[in-house]
Each structure stands twice: as C-alpha cells, then as structure tokens.
C-alpha atoms as a PDB file:
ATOM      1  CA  UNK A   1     -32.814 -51.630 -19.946  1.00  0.00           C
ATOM      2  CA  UNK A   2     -30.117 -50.511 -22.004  1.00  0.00           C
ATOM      3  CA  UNK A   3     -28.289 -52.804 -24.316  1.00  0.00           C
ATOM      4  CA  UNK A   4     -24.957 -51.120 -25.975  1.00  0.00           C
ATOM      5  CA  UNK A   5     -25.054 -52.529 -29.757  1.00  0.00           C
ATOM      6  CA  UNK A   6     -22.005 -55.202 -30.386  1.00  0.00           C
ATOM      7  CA  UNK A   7     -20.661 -52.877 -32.517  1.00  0.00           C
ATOM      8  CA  UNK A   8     -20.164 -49.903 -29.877  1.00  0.00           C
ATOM      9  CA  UNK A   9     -16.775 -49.552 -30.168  1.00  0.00           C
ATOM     10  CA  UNK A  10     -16.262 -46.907 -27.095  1.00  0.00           C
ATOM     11  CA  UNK A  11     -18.382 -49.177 -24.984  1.00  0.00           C
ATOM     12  CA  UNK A  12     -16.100 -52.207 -26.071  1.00  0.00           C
ATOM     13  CA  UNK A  13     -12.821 -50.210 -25.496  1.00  0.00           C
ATOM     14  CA  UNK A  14     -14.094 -49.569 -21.866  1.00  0.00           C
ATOM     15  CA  UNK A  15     -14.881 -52.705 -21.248  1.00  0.00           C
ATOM     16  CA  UNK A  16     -11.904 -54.101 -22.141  1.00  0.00           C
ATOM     17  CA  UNK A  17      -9.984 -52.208 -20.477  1.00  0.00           C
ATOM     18  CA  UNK A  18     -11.964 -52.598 -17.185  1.00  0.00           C
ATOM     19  CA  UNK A  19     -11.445 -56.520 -17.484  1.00  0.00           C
ATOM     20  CA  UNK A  20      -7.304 -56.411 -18.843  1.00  0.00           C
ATOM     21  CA  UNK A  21      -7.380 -53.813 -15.242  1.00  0.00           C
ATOM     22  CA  UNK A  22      -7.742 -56.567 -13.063  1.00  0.00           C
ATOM     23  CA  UNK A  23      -4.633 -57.013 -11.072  1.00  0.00           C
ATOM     24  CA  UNK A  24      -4.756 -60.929 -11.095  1.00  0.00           C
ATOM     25  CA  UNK A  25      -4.448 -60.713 -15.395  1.00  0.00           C
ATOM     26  CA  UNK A  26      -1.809 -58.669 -15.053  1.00  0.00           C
ATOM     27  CA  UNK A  27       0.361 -60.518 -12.971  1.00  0.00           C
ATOM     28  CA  UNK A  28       3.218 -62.225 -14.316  1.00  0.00           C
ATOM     29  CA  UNK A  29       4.591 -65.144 -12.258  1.00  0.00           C
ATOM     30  CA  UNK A  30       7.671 -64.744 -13.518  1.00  0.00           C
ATOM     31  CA  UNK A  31       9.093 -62.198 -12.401  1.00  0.00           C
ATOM     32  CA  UNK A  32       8.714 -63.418  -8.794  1.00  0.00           C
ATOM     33  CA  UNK A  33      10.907 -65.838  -7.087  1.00  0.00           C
ATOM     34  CA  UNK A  34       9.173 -69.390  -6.192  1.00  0.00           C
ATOM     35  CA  UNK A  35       9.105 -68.328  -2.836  1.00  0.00           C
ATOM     36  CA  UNK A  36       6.833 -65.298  -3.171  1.00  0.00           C
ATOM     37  CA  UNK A  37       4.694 -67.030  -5.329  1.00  0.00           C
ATOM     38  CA  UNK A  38       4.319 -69.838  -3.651  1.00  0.00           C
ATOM     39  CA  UNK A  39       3.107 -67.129  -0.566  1.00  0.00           C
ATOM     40  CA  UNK A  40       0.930 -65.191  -3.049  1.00  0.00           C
ATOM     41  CA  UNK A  41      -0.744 -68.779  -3.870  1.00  0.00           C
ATOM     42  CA  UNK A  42      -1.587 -69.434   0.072  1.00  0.00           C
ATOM     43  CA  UNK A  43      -3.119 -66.048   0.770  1.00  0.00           C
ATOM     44  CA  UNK A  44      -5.094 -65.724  -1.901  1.00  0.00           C
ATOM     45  CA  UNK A  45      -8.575 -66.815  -1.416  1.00  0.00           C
ATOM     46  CA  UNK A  46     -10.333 -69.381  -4.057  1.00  0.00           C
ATOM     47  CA  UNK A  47     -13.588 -68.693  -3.854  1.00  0.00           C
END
C-alpha cells in the first residue's frame, strides 16, 4: 500500500483541491435570498 510522505507537496496540492471542489464548501448562503435557501435546506438530504 502506498503511503504519500506528509511532506508531498503535489500530493497535498491535489488533495486540497479535490476537498475545497466540493460544491457544498463552496457555497455561500449569502448570496441567495432566504427563500432559496430555505428550499436548498429541505432538498438536501442529511445523511
């Protein structure tokens, strides 16, 4: 099994950007109305 070395830093730039990719980290609540967010919040599933 492979094991990149902490200090890997081309292995730690793609994993970071592979985690600050995720669309729910990205998403900024505030530049939706209470509304939409408020329907965002009830179709998203928690679980």
């Amino acid at each position: 099994m492979y094991i990149p070395p902490k200090n890997d830093l081309e292995y730690s730039l793609k994993r970071l950007n592979g985690i600050m990719g995720i669309r729910r980290l990205s998403f900024n609540p505030y530049t939706v109305s209470d509304r939409r967010l408020l329907e965002i919040a009830e179709a998203t599933g928690w679980g």
